[in-house]
C-alpha atoms as a PDB file:
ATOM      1  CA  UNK A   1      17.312  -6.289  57.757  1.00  0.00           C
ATOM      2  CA  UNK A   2      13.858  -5.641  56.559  1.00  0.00           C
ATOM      3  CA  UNK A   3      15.317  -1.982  55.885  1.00  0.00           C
ATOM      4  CA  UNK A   4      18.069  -2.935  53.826  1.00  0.00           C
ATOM      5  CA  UNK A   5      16.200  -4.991  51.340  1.00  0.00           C
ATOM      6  CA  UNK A   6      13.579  -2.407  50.638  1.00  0.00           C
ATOM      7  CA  UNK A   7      16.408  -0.105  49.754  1.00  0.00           C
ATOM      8  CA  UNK A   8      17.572  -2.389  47.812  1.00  0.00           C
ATOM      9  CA  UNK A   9      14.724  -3.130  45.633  1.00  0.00           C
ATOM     10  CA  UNK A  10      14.158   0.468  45.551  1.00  0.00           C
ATOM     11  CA  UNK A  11      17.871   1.257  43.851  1.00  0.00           C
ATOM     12  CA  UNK A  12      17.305  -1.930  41.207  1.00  0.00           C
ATOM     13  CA  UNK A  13      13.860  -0.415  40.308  1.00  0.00           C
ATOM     14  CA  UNK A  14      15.739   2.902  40.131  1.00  0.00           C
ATOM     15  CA  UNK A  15      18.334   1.165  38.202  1.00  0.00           C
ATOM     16  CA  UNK A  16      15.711  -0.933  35.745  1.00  0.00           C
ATOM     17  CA  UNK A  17      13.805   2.258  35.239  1.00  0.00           C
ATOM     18  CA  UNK A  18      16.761   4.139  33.866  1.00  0.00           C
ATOM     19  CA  UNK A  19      17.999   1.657  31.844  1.00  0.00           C
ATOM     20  CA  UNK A  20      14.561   1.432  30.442  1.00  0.00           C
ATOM     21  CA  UNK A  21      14.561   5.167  29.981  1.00  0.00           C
ATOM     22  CA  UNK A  22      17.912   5.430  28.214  1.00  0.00           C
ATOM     23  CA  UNK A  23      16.578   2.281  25.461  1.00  0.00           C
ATOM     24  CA  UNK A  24      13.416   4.456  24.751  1.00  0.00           C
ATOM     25  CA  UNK A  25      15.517   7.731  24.154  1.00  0.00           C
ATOM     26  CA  UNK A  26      18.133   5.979  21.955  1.00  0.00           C
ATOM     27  CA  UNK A  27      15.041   4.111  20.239  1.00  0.00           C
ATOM     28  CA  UNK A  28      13.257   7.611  19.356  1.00  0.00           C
ATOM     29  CA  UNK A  29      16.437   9.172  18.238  1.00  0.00           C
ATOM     30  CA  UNK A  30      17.783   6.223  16.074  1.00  0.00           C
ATOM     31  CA  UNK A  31      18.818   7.386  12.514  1.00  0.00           C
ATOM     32  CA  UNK A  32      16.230   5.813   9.862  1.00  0.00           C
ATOM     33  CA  UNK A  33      18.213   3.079   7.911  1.00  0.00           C
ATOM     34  CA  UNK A  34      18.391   3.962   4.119  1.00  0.00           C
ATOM     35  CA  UNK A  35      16.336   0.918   3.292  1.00  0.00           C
ATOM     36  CA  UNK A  36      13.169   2.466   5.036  1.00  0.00           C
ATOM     37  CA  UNK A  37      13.704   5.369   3.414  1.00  0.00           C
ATOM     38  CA  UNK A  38      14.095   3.811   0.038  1.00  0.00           C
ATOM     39  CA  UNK A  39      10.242   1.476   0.559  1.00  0.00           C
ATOM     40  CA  UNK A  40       8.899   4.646   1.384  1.00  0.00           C
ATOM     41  CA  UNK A  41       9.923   6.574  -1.613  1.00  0.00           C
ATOM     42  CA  UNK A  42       8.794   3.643  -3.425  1.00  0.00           C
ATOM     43  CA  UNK A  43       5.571   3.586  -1.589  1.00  0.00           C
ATOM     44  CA  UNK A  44       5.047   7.396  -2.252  1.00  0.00           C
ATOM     45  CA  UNK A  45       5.728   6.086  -5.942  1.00  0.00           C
ATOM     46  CA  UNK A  46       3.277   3.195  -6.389  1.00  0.00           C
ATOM     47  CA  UNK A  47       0.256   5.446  -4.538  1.00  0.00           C
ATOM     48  CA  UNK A  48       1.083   7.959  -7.352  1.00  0.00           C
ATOM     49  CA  UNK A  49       1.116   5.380 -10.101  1.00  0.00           C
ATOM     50  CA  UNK A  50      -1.901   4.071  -8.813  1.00  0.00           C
ATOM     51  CA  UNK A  51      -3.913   7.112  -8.555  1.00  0.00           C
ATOM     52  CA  UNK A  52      -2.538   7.924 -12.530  1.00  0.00           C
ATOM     53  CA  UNK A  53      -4.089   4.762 -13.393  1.00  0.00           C
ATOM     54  CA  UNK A  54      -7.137   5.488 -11.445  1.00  0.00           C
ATOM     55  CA  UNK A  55      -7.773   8.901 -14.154  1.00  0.00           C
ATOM     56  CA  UNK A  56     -10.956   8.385 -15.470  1.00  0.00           C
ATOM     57  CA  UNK A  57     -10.913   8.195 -19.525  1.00  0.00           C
ATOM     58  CA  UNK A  58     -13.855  10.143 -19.932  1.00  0.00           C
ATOM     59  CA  UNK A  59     -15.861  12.736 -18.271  1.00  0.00           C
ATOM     60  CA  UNK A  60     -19.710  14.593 -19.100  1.00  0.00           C
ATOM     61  CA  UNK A  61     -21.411  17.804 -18.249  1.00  0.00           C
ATOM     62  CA  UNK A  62     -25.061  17.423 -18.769  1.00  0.00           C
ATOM     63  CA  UNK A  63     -28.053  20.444 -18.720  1.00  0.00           C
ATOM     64  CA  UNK A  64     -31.445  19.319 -18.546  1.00  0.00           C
ATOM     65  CA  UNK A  65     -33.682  21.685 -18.985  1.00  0.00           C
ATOM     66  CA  UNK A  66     -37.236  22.241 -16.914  1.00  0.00           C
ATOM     67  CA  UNK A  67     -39.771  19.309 -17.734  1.00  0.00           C
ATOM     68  CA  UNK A  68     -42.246  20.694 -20.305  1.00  0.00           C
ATOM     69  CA  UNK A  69     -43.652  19.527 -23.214  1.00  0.00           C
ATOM     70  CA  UNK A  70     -41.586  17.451 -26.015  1.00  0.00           C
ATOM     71  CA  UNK A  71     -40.956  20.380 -28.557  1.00  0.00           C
ATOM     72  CA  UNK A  72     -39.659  22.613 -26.183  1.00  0.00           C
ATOM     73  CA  UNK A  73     -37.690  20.426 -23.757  1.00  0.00           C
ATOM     74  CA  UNK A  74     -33.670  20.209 -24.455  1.00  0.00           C
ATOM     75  CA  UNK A  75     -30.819  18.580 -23.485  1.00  0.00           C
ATOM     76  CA  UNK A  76     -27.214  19.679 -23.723  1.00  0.00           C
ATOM     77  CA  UNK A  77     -24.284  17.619 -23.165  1.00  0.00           C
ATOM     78  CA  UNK A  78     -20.666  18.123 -23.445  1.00  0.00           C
ATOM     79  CA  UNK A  79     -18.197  14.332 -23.546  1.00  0.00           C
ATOM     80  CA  UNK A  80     -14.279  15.262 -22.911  1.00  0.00           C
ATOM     81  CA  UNK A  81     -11.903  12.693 -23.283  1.00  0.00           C
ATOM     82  CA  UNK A  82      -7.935  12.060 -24.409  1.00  0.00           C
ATOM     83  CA  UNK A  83      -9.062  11.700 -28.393  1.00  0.00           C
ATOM     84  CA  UNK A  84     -12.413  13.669 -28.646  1.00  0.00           C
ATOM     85  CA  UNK A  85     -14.340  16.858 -27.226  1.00  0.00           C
ATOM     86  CA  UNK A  86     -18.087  16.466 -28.070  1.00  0.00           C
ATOM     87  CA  UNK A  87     -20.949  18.451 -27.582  1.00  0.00           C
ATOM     88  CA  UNK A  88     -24.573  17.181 -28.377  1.00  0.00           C
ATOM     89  CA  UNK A  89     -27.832  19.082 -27.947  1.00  0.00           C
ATOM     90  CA  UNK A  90     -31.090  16.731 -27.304  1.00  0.00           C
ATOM     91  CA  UNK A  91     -34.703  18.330 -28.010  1.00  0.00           C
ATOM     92  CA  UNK A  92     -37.362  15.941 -26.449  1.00  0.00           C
ATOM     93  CA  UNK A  93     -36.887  13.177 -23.933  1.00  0.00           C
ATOM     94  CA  UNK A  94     -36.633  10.199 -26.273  1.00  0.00           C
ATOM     95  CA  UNK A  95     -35.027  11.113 -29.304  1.00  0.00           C
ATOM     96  CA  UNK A  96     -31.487  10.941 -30.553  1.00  0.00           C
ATOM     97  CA  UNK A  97     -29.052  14.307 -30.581  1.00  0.00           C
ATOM     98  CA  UNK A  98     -30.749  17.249 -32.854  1.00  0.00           C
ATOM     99  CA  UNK A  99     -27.176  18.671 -33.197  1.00  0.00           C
ATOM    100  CA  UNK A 100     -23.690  17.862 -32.438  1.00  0.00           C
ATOM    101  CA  UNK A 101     -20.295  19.050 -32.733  1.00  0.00           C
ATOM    102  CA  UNK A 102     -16.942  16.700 -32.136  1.00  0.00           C
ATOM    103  CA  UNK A 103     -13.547  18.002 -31.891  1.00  0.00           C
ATOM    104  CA  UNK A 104     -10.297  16.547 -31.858  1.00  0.00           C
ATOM    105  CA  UNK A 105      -8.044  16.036 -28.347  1.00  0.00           C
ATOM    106  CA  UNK A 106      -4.804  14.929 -26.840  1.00  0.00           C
ATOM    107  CA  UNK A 107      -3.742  13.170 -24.145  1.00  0.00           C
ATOM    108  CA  UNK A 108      -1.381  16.448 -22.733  1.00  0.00           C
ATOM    109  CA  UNK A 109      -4.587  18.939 -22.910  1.00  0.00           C
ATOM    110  CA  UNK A 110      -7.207  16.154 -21.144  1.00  0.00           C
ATOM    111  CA  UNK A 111      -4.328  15.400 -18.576  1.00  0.00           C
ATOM    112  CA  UNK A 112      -4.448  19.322 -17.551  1.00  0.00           C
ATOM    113  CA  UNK A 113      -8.222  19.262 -17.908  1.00  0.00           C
ATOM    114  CA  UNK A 114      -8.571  16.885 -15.425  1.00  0.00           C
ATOM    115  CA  UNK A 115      -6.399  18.470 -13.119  1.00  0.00           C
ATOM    116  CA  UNK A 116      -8.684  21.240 -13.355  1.00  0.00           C
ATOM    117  CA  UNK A 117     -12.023  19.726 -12.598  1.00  0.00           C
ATOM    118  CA  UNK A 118     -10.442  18.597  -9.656  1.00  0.00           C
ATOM    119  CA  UNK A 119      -9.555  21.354  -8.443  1.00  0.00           C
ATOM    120  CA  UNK A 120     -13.130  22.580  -9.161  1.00  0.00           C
ATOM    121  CA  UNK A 121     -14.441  19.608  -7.159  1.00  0.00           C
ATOM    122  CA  UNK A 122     -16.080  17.840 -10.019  1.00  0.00           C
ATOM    123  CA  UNK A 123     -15.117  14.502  -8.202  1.00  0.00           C
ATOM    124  CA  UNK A 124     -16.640  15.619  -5.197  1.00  0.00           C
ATOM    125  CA  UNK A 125     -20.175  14.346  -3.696  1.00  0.00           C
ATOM    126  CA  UNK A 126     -22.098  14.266  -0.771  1.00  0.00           C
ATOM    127  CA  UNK A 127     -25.277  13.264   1.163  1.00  0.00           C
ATOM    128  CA  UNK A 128     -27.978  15.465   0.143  1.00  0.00           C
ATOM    129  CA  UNK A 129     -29.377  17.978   3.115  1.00  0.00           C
ATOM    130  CA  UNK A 130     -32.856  16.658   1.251  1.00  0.00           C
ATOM    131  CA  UNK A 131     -33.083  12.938  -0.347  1.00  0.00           C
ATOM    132  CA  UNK A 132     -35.369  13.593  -3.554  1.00  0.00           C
ATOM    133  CA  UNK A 133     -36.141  11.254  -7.020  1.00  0.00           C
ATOM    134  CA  UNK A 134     -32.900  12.863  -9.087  1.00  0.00           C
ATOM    135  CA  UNK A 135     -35.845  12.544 -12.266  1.00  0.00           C
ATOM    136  CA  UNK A 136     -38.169  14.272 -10.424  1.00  0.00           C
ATOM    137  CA  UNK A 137     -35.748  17.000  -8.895  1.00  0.00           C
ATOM    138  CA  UNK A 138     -36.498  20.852  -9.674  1.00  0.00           C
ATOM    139  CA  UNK A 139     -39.382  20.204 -12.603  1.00  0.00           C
ATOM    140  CA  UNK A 140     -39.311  24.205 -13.146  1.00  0.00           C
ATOM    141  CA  UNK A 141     -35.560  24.760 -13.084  1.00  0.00           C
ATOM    142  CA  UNK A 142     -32.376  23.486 -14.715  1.00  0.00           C
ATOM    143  CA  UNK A 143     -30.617  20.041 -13.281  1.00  0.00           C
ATOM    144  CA  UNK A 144     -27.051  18.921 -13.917  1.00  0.00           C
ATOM    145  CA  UNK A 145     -25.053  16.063 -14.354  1.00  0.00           C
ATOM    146  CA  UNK A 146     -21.697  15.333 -13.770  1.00  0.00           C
ATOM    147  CA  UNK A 147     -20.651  11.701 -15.133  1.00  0.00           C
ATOM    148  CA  UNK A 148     -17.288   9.803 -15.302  1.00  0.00           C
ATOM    149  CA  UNK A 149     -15.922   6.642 -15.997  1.00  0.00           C
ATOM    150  CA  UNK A 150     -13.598   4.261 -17.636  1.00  0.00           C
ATOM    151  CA  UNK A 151     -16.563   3.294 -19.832  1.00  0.00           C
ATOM    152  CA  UNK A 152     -19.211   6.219 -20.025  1.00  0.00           C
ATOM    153  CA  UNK A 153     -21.621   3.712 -20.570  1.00  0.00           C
ATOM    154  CA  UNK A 154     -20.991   2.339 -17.535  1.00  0.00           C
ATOM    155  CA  UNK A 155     -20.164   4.916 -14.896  1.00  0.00           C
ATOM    156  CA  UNK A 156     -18.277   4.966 -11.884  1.00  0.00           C
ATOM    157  CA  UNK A 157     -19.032   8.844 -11.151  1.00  0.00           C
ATOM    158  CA  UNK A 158     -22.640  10.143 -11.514  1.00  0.00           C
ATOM    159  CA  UNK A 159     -23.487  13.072  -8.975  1.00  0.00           C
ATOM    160  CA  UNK A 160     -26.489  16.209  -9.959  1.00  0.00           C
ATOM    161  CA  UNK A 161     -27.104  19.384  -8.391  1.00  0.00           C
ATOM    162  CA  UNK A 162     -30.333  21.609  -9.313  1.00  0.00           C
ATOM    163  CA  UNK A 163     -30.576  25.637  -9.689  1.00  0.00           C
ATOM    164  CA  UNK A 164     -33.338  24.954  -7.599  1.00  0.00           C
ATOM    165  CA  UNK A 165     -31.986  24.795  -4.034  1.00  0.00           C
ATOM    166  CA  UNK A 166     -28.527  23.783  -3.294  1.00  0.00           C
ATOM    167  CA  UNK A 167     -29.620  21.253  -0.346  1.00  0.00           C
ATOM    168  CA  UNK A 168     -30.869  18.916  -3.555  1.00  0.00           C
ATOM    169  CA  UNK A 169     -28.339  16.842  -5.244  1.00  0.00           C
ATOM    170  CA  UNK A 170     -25.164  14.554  -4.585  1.00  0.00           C
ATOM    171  CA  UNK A 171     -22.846  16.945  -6.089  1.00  0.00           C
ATOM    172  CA  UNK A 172     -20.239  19.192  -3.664  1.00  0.00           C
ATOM    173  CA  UNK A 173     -17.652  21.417  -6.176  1.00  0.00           C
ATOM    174  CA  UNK A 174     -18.379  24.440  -7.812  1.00  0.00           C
ATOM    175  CA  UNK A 175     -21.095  24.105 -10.634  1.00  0.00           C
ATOM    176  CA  UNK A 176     -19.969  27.693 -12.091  1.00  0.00           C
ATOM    177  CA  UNK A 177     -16.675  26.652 -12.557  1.00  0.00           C
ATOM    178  CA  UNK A 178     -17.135  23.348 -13.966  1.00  0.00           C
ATOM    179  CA  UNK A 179     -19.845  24.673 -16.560  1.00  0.00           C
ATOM    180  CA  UNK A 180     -17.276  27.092 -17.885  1.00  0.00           C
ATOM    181  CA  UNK A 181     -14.451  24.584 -18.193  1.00  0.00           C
ATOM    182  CA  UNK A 182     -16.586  22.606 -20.059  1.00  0.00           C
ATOM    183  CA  UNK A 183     -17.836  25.058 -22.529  1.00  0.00           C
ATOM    184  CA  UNK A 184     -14.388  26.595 -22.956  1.00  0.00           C
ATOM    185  CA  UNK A 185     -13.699  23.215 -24.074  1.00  0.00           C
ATOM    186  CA  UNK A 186     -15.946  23.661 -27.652  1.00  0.00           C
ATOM    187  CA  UNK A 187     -14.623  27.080 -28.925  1.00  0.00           C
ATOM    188  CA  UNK A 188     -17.941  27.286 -30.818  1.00  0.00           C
ATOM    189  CA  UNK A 189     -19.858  26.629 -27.779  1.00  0.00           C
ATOM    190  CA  UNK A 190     -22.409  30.258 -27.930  1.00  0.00           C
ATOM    191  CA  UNK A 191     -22.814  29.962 -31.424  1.00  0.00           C
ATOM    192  CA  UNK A 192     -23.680  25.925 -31.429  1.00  0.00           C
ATOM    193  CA  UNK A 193     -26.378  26.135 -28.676  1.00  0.00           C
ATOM    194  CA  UNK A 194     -28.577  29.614 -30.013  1.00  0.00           C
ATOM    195  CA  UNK A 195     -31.604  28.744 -29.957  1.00  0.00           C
ATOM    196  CA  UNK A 196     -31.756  26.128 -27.176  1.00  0.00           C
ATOM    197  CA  UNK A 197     -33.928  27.487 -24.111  1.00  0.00           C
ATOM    198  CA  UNK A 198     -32.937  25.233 -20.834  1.00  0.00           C
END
């Protein structure tokens, strides 16, 4: 007697666990019903929108040259945005631009610019291998700034690097590339900054 109900709980187990089995395959294998498909398309949608919306409206390359005396210390910096391209050139630490340059833009050739910096990483920052005063930073060398922001007044992107040593700084794309980008951006770029020792 004892036999027979063993066996028997051992078939319904048997029975329960394929049952079970078959829901789980049927489950996995279930086709995906058009309205999931349709909230994730529109998902896929809204993360793009949002990241569109997220574009900064303006963007800054700054040079700042090795801290010396007031006559001989400069500043370059180069402003992108949809309507302008701007380049200013700063000689001393207090005083307003010595020279600048502004340039007309469009929405369709800051849109590709953009795309460019980030592919050169100008978004990208990181914890510095060595935590130094950014004013302080490389007093002999060059340091430079890469700012963004809705309002450039008011940043929400503000990383530096230094030609120093690479283990200073908050910045993590490619300096080279993001210099030239800029500069390519004020066709009179070599001409407008002769003279200007960094």
């Amino acid at each position: 007697m004892e036999y027979r109900t063993i066996r028997t709980i051992r078939i319904i187990l048997v029975i329960v666990f394929i049952f079970l089995a078959i829901l789980l395959i049927v489950w996995l294998f279930r086709p995906k019903p058009k309205e999931d498909q349709n909230s994730s398309q529109q998902q896929t949608q809204q993360e793009e929108q949002v990241q569109q919306e997220q574009q900064l409206n303006t963007v800054r390359y700054i040079q700042r040259g090795n801290i010396t005396a007031p006559e001989e210390h400069y500043r370059i910096e180069i402003t992108i945005s949809a309507s302008a391209r701007r380049v200013d050139v700063f000689k001393g630490y207090d005083k307003p631009a010595e020279r600048s340059e502004v340039l007309t833009n469009t929405q369709a050739s800051y849109d590709q610019f953009y795309a460019g910096l980030k592919t050169t990483g100008f978004f990208n920052t990181r914890e510095p291998d060595v935590v130094v005063d950014a004013e302080g930073a490389c007093p002999l060398g060059i340091q430079y700034w890469f700012v963004g922001g809705k309002d450039i007044a008011v940043p929400s992107l503000k990383s530096w690097t230094v030609s120093c040593s690479s283990k200073q700084g908050t910045f993590a794309g490619n300096r080279s590339t993001v210099h030239t980008m800029f500069t390519n951006q004020i066709p009179t770029y070599s001409k407008f900054v002769q003279g200007v020792s960094l």
